[in-house]
N, C-alpha and C. Protein backbone atom coordinates (compact mmCIF):
# COMPACT_ATOMS: atom_id res chain seq x y z
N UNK A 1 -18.51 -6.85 2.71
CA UNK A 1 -18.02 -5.54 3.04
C UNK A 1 -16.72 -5.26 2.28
N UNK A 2 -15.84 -6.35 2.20
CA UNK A 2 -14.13 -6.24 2.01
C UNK A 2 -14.11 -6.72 0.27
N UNK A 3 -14.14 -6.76 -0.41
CA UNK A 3 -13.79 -7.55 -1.58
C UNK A 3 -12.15 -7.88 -1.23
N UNK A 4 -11.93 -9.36 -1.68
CA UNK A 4 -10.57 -9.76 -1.93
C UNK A 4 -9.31 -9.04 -2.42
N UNK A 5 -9.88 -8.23 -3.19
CA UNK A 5 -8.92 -7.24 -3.60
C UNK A 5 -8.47 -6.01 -2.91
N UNK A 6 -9.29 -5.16 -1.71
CA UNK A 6 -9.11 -4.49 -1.02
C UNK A 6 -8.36 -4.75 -0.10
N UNK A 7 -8.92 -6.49 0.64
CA UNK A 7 -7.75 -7.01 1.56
C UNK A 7 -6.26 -7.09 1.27
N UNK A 8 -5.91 -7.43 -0.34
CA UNK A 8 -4.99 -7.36 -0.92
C UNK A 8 -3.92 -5.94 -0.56
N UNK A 9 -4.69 -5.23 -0.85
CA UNK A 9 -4.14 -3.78 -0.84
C UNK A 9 -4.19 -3.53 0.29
N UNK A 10 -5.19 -3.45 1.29
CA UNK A 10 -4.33 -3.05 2.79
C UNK A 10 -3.20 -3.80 3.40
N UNK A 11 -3.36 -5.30 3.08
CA UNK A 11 -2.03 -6.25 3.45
C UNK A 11 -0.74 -5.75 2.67
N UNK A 12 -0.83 -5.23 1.21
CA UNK A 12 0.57 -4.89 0.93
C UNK A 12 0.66 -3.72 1.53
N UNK A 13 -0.01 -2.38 1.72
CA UNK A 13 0.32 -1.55 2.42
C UNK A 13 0.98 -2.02 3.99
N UNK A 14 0.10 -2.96 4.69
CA UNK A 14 0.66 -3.39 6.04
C UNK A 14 1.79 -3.57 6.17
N UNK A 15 2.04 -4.15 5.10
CA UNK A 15 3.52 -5.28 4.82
C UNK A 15 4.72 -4.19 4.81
N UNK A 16 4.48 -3.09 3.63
CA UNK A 16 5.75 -1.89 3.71
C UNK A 16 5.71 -1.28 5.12
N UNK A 17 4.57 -0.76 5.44
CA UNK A 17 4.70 -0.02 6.69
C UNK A 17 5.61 -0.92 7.83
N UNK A 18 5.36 -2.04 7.77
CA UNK A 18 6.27 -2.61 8.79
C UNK A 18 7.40 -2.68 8.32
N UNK A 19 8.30 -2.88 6.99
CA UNK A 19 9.20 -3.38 6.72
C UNK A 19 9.69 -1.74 6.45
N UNK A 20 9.62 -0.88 6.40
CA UNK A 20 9.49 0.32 6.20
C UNK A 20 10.30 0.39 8.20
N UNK A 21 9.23 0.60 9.08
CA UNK A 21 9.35 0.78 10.42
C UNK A 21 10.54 -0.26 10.80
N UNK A 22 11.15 -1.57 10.32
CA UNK A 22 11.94 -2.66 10.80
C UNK A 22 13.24 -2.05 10.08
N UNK A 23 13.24 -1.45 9.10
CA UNK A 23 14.13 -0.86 8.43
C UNK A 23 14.83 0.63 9.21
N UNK A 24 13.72 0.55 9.18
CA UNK A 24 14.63 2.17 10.33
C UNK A 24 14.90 2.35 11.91
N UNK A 25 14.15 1.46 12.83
CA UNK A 25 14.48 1.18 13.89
C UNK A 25 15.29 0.17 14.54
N UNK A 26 15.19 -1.32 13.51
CA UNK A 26 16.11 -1.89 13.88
C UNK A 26 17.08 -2.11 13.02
N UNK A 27 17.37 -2.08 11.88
CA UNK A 27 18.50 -1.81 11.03
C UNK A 27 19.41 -1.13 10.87
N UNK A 28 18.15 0.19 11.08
CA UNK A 28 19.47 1.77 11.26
C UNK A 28 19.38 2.46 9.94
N UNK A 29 18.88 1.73 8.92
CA UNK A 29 19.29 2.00 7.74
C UNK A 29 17.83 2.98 6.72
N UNK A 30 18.34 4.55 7.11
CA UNK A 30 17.62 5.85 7.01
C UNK A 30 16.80 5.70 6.02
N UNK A 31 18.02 5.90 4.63
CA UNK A 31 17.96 5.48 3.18
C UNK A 31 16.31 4.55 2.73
N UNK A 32 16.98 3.18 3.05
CA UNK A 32 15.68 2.50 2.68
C UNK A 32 14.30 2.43 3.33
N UNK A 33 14.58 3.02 4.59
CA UNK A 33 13.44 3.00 5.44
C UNK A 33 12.82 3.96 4.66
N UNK A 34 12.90 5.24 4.15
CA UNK A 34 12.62 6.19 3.51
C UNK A 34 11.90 5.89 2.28
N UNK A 35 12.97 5.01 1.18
CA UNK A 35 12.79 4.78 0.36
C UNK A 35 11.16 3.37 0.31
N UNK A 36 11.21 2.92 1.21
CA UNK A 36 10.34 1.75 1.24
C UNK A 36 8.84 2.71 2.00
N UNK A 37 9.07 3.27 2.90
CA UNK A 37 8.18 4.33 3.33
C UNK A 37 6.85 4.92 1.87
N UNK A 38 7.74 5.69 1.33
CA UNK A 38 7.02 5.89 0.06
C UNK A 38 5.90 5.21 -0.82
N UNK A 39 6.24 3.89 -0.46
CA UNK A 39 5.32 2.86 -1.06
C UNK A 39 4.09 2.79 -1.02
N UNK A 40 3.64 2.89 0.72
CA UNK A 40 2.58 3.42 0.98
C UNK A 40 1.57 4.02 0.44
N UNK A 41 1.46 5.68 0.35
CA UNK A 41 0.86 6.27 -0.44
C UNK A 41 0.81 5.71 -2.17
N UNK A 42 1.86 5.48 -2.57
CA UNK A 42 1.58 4.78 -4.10
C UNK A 42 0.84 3.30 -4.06
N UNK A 43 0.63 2.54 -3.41
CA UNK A 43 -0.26 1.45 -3.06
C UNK A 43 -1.61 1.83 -2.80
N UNK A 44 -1.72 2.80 -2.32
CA UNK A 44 -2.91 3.39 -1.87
C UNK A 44 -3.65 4.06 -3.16
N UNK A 45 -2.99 4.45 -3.84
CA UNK A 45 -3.06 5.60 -4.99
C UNK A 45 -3.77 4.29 -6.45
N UNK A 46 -2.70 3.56 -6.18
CA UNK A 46 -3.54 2.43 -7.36
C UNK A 46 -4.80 1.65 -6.82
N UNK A 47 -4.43 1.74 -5.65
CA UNK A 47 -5.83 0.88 -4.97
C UNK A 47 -7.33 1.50 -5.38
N UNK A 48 -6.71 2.47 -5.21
CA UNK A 48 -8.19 3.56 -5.35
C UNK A 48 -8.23 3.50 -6.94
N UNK A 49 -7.43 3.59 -7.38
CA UNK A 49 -7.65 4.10 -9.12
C UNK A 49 -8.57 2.71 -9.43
N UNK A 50 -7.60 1.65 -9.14
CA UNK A 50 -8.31 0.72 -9.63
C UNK A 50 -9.90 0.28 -9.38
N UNK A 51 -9.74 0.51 -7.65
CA UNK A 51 -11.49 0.65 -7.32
C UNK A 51 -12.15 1.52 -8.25
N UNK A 52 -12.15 2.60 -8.23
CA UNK A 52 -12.67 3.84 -8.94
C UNK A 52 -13.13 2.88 -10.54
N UNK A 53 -11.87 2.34 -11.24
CA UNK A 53 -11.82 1.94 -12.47
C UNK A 53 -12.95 0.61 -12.20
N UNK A 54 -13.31 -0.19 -11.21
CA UNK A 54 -14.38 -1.15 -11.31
C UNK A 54 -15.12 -0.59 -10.94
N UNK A 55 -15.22 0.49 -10.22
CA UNK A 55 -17.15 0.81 -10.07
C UNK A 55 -17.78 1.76 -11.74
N UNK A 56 -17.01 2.52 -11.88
CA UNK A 56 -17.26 2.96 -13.39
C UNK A 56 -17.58 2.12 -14.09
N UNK A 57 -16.66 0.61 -14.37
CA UNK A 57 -17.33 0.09 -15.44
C UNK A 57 -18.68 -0.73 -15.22
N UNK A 58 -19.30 -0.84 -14.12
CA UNK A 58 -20.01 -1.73 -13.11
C UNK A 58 -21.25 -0.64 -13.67
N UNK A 59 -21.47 0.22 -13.71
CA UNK A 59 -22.36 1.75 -13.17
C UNK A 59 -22.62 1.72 -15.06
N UNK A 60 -21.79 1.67 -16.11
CA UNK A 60 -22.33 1.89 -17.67
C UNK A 60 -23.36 0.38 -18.10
């Protein structure tokens, strides 16, 4: 169902979202919570490209 590489990518997404959430609730610190927040969606964004980029070449 999962290829290794997908698990990859939801674990680094997991990983910011928490350190993201530990950053702003228990730190205090707005800035990076913000800044680490962001990550998210751009993790997500290559995840897909890259999927996208192995089923294309899989499919010629």
């Amino acid at each position: 169902m999962f290829k290794k590489s997908d698990v990859f990518i939801i674990l680094a997404v997991m990983i910011s979202f928490v350190v993201s959430a530990y950053l702003w609730f228990v730190i205090q610190d707005r800035e990076q919570a913000i800044f680490t927040a962001i990550w998210v969606p751009s993790i997500f964004t290559f995840g897909i490209y890259f999927k996208l980029c192995a089923l294309m070449s899989t499919k010629r």
